[in-house]
Structure formats: C-alpha cells, structure tokens
C-alpha atoms as a PDB file:
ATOM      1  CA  UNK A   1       6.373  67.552   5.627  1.00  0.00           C
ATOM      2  CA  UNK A   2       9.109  69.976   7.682  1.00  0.00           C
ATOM      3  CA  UNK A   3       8.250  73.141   8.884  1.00  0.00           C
ATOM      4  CA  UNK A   4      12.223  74.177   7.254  1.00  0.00           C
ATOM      5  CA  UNK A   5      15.042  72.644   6.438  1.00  0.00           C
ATOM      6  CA  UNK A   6      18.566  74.060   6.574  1.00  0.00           C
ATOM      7  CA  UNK A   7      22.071  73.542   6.258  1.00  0.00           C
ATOM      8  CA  UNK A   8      24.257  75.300   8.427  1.00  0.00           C
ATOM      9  CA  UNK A   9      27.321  76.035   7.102  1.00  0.00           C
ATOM     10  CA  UNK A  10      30.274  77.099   9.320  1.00  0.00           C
ATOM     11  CA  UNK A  11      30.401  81.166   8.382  1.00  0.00           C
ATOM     12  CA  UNK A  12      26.785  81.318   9.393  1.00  0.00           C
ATOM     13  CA  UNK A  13      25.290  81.166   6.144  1.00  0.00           C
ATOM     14  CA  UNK A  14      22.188  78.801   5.208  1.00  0.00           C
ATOM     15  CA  UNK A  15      21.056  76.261   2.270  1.00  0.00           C
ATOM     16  CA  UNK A  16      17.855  74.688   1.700  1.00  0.00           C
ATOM     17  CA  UNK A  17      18.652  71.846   0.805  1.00  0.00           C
ATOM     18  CA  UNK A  18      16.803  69.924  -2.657  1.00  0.00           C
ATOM     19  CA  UNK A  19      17.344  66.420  -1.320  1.00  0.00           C
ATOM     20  CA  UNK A  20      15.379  64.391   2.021  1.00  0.00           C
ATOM     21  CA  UNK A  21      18.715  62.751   3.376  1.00  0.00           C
ATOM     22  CA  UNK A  22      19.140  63.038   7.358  1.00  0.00           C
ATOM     23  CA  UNK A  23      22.100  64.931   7.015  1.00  0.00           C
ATOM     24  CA  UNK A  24      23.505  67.286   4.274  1.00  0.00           C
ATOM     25  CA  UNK A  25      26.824  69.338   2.887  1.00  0.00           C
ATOM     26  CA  UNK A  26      26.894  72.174   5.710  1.00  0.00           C
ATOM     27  CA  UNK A  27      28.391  71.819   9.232  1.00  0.00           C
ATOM     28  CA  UNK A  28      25.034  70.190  10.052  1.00  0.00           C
ATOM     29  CA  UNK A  29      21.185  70.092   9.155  1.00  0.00           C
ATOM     30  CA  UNK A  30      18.460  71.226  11.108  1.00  0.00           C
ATOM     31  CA  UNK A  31      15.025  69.355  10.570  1.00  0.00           C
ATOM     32  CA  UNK A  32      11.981  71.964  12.177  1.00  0.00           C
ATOM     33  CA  UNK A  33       8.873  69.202  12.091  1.00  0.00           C
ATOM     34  CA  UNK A  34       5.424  69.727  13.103  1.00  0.00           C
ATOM     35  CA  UNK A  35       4.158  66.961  15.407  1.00  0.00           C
ATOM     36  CA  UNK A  36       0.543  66.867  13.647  1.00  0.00           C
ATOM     37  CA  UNK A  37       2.557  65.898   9.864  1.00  0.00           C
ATOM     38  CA  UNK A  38       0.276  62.442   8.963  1.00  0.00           C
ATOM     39  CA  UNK A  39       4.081  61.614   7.913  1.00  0.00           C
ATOM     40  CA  UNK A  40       6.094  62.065  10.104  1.00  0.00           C
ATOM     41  CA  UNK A  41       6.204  58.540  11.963  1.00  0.00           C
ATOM     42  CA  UNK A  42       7.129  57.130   9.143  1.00  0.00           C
ATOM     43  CA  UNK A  43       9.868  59.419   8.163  1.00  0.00           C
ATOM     44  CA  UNK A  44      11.435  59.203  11.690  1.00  0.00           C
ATOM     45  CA  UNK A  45      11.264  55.556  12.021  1.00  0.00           C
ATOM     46  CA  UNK A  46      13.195  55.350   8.851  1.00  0.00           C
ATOM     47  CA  UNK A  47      15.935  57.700   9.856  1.00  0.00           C
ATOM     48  CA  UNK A  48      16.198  57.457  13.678  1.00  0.00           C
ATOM     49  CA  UNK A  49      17.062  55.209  16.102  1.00  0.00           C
ATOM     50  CA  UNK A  50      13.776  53.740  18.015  1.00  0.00           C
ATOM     51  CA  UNK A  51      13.997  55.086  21.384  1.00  0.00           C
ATOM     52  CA  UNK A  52      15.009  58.785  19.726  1.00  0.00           C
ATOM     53  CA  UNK A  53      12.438  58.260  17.557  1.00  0.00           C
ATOM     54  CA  UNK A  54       9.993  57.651  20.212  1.00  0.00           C
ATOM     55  CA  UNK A  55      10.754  60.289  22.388  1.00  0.00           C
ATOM     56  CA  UNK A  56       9.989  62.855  19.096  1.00  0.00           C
ATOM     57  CA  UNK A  57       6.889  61.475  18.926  1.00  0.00           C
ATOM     58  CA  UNK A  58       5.523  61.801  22.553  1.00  0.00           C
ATOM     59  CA  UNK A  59       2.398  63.579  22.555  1.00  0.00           C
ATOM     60  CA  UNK A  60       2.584  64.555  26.097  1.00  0.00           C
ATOM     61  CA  UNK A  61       6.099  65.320  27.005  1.00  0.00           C
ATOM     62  CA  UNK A  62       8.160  66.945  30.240  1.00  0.00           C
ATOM     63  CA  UNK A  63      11.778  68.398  30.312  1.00  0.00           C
ATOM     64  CA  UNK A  64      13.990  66.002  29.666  1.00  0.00           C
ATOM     65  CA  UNK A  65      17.625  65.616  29.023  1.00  0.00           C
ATOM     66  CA  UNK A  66      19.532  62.029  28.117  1.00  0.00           C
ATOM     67  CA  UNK A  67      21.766  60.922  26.256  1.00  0.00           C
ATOM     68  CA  UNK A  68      21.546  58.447  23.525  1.00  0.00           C
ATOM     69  CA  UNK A  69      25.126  57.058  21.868  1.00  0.00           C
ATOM     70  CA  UNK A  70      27.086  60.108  20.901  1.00  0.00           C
ATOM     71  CA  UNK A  71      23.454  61.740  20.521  1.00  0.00           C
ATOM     72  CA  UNK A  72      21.462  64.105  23.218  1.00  0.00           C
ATOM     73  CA  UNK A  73      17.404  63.614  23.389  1.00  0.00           C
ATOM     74  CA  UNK A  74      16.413  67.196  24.546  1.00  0.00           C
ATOM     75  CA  UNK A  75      13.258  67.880  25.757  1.00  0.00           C
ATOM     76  CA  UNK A  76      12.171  72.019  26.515  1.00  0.00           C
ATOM     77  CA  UNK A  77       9.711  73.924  27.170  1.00  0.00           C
ATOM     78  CA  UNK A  78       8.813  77.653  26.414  1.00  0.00           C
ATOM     79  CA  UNK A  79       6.990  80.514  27.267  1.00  0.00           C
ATOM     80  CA  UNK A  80       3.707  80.790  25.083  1.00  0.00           C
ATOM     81  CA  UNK A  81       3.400  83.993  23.280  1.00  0.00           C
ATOM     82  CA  UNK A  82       0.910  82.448  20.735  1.00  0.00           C
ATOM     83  CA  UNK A  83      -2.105  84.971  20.322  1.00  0.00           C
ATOM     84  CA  UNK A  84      -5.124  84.026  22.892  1.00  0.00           C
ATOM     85  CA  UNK A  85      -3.186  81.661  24.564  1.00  0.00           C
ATOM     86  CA  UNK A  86      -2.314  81.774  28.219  1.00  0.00           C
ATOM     87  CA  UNK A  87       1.605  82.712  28.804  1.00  0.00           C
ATOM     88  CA  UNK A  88       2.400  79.943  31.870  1.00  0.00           C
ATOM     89  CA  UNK A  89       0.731  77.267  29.838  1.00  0.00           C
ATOM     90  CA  UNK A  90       4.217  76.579  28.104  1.00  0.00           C
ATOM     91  CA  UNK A  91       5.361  75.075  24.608  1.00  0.00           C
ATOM     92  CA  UNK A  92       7.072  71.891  24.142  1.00  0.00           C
ATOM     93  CA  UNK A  93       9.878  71.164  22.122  1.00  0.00           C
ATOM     94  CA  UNK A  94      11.383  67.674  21.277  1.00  0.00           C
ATOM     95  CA  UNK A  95      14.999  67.375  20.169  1.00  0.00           C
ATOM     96  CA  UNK A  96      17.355  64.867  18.592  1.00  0.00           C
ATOM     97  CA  UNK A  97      20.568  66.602  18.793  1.00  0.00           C
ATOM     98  CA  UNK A  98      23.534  64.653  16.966  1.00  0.00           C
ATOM     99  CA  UNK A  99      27.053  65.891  15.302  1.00  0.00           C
ATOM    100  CA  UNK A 100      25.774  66.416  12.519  1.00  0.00           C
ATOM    101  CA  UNK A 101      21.921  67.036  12.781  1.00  0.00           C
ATOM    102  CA  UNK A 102      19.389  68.917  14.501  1.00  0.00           C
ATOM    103  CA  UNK A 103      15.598  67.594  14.550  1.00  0.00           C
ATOM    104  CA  UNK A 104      13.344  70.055  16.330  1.00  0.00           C
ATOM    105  CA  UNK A 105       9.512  68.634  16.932  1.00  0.00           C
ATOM    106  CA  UNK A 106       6.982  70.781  17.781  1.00  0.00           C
ATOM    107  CA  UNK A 107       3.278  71.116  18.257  1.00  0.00           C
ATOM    108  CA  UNK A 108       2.024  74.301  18.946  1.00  0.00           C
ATOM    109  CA  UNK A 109       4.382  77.476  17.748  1.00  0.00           C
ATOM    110  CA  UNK A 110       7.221  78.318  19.940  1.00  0.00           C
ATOM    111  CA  UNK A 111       8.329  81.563  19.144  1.00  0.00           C
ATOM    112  CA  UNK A 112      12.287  80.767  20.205  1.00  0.00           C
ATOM    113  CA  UNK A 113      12.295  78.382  17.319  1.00  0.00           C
ATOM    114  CA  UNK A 114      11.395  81.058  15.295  1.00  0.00           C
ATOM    115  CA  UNK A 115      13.937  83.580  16.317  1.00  0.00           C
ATOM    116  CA  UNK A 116      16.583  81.138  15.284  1.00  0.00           C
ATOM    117  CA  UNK A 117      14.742  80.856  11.851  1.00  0.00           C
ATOM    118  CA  UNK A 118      14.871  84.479  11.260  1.00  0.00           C
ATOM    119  CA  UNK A 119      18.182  85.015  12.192  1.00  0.00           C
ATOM    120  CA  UNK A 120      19.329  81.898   9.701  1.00  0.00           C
ATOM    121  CA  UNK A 121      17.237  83.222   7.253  1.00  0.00           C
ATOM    122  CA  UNK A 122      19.445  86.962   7.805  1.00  0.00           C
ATOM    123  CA  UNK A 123      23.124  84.791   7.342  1.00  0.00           C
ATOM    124  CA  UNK A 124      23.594  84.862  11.304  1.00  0.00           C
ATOM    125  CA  UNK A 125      22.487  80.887  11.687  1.00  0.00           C
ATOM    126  CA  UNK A 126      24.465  79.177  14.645  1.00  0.00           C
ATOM    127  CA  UNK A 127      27.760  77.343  13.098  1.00  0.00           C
ATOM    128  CA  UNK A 128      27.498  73.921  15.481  1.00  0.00           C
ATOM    129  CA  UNK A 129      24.920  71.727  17.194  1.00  0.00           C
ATOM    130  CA  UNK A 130      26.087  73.020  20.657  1.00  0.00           C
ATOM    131  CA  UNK A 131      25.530  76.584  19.535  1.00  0.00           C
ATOM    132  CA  UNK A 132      21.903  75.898  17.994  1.00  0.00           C
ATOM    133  CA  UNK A 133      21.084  74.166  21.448  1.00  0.00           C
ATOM    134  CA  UNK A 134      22.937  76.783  23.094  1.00  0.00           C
ATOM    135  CA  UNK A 135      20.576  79.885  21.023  1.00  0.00           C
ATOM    136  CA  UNK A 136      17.663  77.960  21.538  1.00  0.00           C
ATOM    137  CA  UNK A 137      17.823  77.611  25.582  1.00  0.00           C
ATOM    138  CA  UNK A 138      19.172  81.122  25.727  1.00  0.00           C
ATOM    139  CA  UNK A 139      15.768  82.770  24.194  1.00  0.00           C
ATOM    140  CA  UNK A 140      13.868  80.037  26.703  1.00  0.00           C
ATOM    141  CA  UNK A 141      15.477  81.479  29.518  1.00  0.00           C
ATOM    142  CA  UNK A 142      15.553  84.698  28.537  1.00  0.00           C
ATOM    143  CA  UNK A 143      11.399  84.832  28.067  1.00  0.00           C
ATOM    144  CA  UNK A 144      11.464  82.825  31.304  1.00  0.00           C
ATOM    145  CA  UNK A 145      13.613  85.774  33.215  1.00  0.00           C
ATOM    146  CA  UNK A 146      11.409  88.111  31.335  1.00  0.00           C
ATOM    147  CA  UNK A 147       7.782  86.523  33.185  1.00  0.00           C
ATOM    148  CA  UNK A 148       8.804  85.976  36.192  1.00  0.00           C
ATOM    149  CA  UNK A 149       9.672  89.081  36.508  1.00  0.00           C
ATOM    150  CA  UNK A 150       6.523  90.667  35.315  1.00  0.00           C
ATOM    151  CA  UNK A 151       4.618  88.178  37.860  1.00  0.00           C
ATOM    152  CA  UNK A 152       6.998  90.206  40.669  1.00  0.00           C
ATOM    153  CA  UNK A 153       6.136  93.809  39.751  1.00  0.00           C
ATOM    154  CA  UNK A 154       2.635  92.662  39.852  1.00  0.00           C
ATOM    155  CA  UNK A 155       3.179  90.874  43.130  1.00  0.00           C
ATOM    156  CA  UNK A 156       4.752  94.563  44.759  1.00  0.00           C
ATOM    157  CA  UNK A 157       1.394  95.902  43.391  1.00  0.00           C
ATOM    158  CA  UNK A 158       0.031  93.622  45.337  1.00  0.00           C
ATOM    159  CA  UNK A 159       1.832  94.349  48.584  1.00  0.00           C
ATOM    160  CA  UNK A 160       1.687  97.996  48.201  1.00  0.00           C
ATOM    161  CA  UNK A 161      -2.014  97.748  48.263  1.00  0.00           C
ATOM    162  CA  UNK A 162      -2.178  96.210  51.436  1.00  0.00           C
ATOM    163  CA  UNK A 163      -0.938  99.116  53.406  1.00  0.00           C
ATOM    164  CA  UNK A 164      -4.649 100.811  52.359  1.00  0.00           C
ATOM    165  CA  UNK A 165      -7.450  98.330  55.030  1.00  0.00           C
ATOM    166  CA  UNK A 166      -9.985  99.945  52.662  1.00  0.00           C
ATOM    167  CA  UNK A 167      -8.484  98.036  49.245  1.00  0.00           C
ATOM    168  CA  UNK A 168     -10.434  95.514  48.360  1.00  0.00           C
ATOM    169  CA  UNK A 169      -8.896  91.793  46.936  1.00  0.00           C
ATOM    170  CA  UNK A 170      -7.925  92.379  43.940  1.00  0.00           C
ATOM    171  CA  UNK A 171      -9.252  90.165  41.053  1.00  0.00           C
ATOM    172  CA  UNK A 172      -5.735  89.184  39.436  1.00  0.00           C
ATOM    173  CA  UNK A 173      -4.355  87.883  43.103  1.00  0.00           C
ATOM    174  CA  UNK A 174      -6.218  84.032  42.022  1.00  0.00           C
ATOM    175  CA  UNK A 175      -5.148  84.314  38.651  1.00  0.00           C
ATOM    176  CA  UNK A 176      -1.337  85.130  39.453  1.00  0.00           C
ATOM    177  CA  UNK A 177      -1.193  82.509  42.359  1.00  0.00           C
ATOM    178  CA  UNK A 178      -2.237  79.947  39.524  1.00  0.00           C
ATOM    179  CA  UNK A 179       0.300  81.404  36.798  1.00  0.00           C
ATOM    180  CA  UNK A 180       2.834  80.697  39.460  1.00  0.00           C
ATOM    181  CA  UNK A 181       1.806  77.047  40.148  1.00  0.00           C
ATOM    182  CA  UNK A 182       1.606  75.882  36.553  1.00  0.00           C
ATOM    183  CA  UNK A 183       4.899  78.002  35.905  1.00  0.00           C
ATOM    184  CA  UNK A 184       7.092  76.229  38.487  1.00  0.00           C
ATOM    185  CA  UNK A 185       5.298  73.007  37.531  1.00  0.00           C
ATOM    186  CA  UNK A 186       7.376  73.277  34.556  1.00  0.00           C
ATOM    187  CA  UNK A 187      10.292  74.788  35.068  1.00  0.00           C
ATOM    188  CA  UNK A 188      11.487  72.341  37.940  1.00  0.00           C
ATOM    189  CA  UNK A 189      11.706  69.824  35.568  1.00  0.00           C
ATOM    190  CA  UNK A 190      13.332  72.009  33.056  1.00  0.00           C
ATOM    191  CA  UNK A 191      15.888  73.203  35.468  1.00  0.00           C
ATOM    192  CA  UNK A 192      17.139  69.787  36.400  1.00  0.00           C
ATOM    193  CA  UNK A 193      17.316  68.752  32.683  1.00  0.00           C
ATOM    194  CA  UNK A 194      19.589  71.774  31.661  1.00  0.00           C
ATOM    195  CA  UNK A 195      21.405  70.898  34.750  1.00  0.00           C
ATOM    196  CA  UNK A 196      22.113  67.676  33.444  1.00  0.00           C
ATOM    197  CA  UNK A 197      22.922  69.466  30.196  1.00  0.00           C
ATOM    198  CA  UNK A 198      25.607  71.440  31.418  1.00  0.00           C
ATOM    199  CA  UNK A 199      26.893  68.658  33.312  1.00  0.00           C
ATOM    200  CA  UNK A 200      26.850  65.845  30.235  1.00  0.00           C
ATOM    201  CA  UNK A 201      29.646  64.499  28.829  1.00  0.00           C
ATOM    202  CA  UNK A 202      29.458  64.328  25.071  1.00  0.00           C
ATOM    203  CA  UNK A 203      31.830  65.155  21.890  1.00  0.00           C
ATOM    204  CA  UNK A 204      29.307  67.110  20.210  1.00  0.00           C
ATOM    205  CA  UNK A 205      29.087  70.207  23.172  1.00  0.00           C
ATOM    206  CA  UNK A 206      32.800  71.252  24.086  1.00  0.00           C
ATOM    207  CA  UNK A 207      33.996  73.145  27.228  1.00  0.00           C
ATOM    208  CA  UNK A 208      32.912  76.342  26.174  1.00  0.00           C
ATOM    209  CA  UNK A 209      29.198  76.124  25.443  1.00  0.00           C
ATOM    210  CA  UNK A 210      29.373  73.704  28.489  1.00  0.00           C
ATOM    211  CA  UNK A 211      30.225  76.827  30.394  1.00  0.00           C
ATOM    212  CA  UNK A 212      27.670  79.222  28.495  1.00  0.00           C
ATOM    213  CA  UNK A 213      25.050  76.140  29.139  1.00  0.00           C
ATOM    214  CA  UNK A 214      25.978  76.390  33.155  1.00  0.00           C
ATOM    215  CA  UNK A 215      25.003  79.700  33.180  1.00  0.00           C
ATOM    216  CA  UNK A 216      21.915  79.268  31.582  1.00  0.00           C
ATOM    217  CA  UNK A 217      20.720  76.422  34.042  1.00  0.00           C
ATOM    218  CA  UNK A 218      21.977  78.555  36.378  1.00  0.00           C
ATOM    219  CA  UNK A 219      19.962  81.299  35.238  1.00  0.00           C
ATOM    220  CA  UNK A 220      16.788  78.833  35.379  1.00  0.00           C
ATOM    221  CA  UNK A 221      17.447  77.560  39.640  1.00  0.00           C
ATOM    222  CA  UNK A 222      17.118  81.444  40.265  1.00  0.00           C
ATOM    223  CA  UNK A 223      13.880  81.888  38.278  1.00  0.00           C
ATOM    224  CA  UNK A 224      12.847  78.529  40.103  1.00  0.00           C
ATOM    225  CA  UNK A 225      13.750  80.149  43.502  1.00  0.00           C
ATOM    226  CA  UNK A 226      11.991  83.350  42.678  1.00  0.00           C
ATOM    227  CA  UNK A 227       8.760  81.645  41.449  1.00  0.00           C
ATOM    228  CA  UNK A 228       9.203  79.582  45.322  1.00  0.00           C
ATOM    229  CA  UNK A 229       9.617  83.096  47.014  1.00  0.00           C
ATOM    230  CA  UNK A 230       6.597  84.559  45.038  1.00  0.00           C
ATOM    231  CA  UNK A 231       4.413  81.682  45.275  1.00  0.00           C
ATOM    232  CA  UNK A 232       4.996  82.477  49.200  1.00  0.00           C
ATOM    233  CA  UNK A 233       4.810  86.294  49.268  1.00  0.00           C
ATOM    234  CA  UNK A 234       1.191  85.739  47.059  1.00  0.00           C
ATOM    235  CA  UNK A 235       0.093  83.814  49.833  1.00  0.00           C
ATOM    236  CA  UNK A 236       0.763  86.133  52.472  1.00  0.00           C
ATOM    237  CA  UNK A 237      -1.246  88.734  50.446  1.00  0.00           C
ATOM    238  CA  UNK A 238      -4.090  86.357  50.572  1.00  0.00           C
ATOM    239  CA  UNK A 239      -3.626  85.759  54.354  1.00  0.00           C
ATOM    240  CA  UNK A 240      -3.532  89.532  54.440  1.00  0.00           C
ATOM    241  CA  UNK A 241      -6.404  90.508  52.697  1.00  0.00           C
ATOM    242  CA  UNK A 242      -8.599  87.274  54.487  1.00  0.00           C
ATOM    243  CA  UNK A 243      -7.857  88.863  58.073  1.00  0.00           C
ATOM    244  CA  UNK A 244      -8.855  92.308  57.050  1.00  0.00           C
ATOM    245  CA  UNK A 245     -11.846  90.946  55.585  1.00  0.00           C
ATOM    246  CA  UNK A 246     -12.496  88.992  59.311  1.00  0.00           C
ATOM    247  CA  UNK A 247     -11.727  91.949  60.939  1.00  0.00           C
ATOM    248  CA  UNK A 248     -14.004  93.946  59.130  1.00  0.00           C
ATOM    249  CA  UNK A 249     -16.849  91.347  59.914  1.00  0.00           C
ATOM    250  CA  UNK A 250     -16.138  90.671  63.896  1.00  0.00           C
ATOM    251  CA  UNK A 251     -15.990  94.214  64.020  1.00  0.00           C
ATOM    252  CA  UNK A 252     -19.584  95.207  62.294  1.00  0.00           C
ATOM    253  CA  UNK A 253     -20.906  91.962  64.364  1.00  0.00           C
ATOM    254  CA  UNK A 254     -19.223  93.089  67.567  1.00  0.00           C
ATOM    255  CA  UNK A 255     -21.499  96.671  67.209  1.00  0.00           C
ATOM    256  CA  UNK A 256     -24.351  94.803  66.365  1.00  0.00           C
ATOM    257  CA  UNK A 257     -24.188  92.699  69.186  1.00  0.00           C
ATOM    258  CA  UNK A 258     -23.719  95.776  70.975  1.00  0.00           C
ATOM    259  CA  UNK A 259     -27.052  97.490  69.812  1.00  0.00           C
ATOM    260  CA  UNK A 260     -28.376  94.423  70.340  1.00  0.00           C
ATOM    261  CA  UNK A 261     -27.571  94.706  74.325  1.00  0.00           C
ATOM    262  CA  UNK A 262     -28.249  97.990  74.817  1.00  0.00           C
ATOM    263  CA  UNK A 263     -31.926  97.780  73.117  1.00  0.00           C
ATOM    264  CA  UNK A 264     -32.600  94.145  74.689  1.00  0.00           C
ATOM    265  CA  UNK A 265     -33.813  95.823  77.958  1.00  0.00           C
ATOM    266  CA  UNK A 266     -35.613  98.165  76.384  1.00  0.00           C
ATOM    267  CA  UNK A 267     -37.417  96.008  74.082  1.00  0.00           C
ATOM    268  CA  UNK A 268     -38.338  94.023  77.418  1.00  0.00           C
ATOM    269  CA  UNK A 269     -39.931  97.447  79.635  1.00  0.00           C
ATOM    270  CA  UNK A 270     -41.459  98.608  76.246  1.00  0.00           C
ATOM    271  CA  UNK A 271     -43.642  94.800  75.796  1.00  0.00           C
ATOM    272  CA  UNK A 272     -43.725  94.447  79.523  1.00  0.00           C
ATOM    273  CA  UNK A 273     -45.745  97.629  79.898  1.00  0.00           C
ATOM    274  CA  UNK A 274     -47.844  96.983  76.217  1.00  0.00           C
ATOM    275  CA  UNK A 275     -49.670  94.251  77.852  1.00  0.00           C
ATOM    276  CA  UNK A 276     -53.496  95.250  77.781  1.00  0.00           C
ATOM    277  CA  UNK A 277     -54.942  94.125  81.253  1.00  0.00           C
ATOM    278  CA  UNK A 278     -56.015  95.857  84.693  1.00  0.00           C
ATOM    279  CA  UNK A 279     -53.656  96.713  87.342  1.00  0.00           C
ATOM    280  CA  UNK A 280     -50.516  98.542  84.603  1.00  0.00           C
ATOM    281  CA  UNK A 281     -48.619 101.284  86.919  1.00  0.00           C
ATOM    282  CA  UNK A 282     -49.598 104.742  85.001  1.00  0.00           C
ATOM    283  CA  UNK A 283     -52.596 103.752  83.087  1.00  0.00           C
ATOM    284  CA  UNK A 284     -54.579 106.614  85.010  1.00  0.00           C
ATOM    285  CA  UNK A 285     -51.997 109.304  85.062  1.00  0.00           C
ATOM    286  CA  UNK A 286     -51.437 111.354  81.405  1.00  0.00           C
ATOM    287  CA  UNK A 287     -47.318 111.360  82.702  1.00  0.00           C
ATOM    288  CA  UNK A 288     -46.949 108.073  82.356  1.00  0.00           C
ATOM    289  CA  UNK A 289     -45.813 107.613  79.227  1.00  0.00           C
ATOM    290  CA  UNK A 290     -43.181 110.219  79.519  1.00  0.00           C
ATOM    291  CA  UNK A 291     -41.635 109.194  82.492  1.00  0.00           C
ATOM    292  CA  UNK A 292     -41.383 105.865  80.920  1.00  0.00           C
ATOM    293  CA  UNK A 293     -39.178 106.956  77.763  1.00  0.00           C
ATOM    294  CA  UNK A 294     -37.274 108.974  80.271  1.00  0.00           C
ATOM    295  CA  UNK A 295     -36.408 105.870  81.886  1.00  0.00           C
ATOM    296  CA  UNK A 296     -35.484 103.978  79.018  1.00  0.00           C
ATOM    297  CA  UNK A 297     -33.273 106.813  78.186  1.00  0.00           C
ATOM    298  CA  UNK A 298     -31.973 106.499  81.497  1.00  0.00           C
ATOM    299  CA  UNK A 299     -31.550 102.984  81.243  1.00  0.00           C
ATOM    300  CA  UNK A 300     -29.663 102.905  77.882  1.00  0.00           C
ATOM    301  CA  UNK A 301     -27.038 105.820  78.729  1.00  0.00           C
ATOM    302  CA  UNK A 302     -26.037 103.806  82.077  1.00  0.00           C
ATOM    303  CA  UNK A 303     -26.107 100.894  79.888  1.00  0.00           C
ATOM    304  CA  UNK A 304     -23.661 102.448  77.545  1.00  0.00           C
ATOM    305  CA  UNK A 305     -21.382 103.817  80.106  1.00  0.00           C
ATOM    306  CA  UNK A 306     -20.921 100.212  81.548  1.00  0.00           C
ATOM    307  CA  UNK A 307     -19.912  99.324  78.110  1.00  0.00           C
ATOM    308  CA  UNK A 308     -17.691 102.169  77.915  1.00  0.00           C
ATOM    309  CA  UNK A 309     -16.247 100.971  81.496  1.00  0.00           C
ATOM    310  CA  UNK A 310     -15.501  97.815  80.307  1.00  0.00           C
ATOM    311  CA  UNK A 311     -13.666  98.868  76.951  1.00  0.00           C
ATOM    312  CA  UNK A 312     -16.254  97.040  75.029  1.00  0.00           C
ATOM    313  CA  UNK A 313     -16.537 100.372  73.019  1.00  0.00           C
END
C-alpha cells in the first residue's frame, strides 16, 4: 500500500521496517502513501484520529496548517516538475505530523518528497519530526524562489523589448500573466499556513526549527510580494504594447483620412466634368484636358500646404 516506509533513527540512518504498526523502533516513522491506494481509507481510519484522517483523504485540498492534540495537520503545496505537466499548476501534499510519526499523502509526484527519500536512502534522513517538516518546506520554498525568479528574467525580457515600437507582442506575455495568477493563487494560502507554522505552539517543533521555519515563511511573503509586483509590471507591458498597437492604427487611419481629403475634391472636378451632355466648358478646345489636370494639380498642392499649415502633417 505505501509508497515507503522508514524509520528514522536519531544518527540519520534508516530501517524499513517488516511490521504495519503506526509507529516503530527509530526516533519516528515516516508513512509516504499514495492517495489513489483502494486501501488506504481503511488503513487510516484504523490508525488515525477522524478529523486527521479526513483531512489525508481530501481529494481537493488548499494550504493548510492546524493543529490537532499534540499533532500538526499540514497541508503544502509544490512546484510541479513532473514531465508534460505545467510548472504553476502545483502538487499537493497532506500531512499528519505527530512525535513520533510522519504520514505524507500524495497524489501526483512531488519531487521534494523525493529528495528527502534519496537522501534517507544515502544515511542523511532528518533525525526529528520538526526537521522532516522543516527539509520538506525548505525544498518547497526553495523551487518556489527558484520560479519566480525565472518568471522575472522573463518579465525584464519583456520590458527590454518595449524600448523597440517595432517589437511585436510577444506570444509568452498571456501565458506568463496566467503562470502568475494560478502561482499566487496558491502560494497566498501557503504563506499564511507556514506563518501559522512558525508561529504554533507545540512540543513536537522546539525553538530552533521554529526559527529556521520563520525564515522559511518569511522566505514565502517575499515570493508572494514579488509574484504581486510582477503580476503588475506584466500588465504594464500589456498596456504598453496595446497603445503602440493604437498608435500604430490612428496613425495609418489619420494618413488615410488624409488621402482621403486631399483626393475628395478631385474625385468631385474629375465626375463633375465626365458628365456626357451639351454645354461642358472645353469640349471644343484640344487644351482642355490639360489645363484640367493642371488644375487638379494645383488644387491638391494648395490642399496639402493647408494641411501642412495646420500641422495635420
């Protein structure tokens, strides 16, 4: 049914452990479940409180942090790095923490989870509760840092193309305004839960990872504040790139309006002397015609000089 299951002993080193009791020999056990398991309902509802128990089993989840008895109900969220799978829609993961026990619930892969396997797996596992929560939020953040600030060079690119009128909207501007959207969607929530983490008062995370914890959720309100200020500085880009586009079309309107004036008379002396009947100035004299187009000429240079005199070109 588990993904893994370990016991942590208190140099660092790991177990697996031959027997399905909660908790085991080491410093503590740490229970990696998949959410999909046909079994696992059962198997929490035998060993875990109800509400716990519940909250493991939420299909949908947000960020979450409460505490439960002299137990924490942890809920995170992670960047997804899972092949063909967009980075800002993030993974979940459910926790029961207790003294003595870890239970990690996931449903899709989340590759922080998996970090702290490895390393386990290498003799370097974390030797308490309050240091596996305290590895586990660190590689969140960390990944989190590590996006945001891969959305910010892109959002410089952005800006730096403005200063060329000629640069046309580029096709990632949508796509990054979105990442940012669904990004901070998420980590608002996550930033008040870890702020409630460091803040909690429970035996099982002393002073010191409080601190370390802090610093983390401190770490999260500035990528929080930078997603704000991006979210901002992508819409002035779009502003940006909308007027130039307006610009461009009052400005190829304005000179079509403009031929439009100048050839308006014209078009008006050329059908006014078309018309076919008796009594047309010029029909007897072979200069007619000529001296016509030299007035139109005529006409549209002094027509284009007034424009000139009143700025309109």
């Amino acid at each position: 049914m588990a993904i893994c299951v370990f016991d942590i002993f208190p140099d660092g080193t790991i177990s697996v452990p031959s027997d399905t009791a909660l908790t085991g020999k080491g410093t503590y056990r740490w229970w990696h479940l998949d959410l999909s398991e046909p079994g696992l309902a059962d198997w929490i509802s035998a060993n875990l409180p109800e509400i716990p128990g519940g909250a493991l089993l939420q299909p949908e989840t947000r960020p979450r942090c409460d505490r439960f008895e002299d137990g924490l109900i942890l809920n995170l969220r992670g960047i997804n790095l899972n092949e063909g799978q967009d980075a800002d829609q993030m993974v979940s993961v459910r926790m029961w923490v207790d003294d003595d026990v870890v239970i990690t619930v996931r449903l899709r892969k989340l590759f922080a989870l998996e970090d702290i396997r490895q390393e386990m797996t290498e003799g370097n596992a974390p030797p308490t509760t309050a240091a596996f929560v305290e590895a586990l939020v660190t590689r969140l953040t960390l990944r989190v840092q590590e996006e945001v600030a891969t959305i910010s060079k892109l959002t410089e690119f952005f800006e730096d193309d403005l200063e060329d009128d000629a640069t046309p909207i580029p096709t990632e501007l949508a796509v990054t305004r979105r990442q940012v959207i669904r990004l901070r969607r998420y980590l608002e929530p996550q930033r008040a839960a870890l702020t409630k983490l460091a803040a909690i008062d429970l035996p099982i995370i002393p002073e010191p990872d409080g601190l370390k914890l802090r610093e983390l959720a401190n770490r999260t309100t500035l990528a929080v504040e930078e997603l704000d200020a991006l979210r901002d500085r992508l819409v002035t880009v779009q502003d940006e790139h909308d007027m130039h586009v307006a610009r461009s079309q009052a400005r190829h309107s304005f000179i079509l309006s403009l031929a439009a004036a100048v050839f308006l008379p014209l078009g008006f002396l050329t059908g006014l002397f078309g018309v076919n009947i008796a009594g047309m100035p010029g029909m007897q004299n072979p200069a007619a015609f000529t001296i016509l187009c030299i007035s139109m000429a005529v006409l549209a240079v002094l027509l284009l000089l007034l424009f000139r005199f009143r700025r309109w070109l």
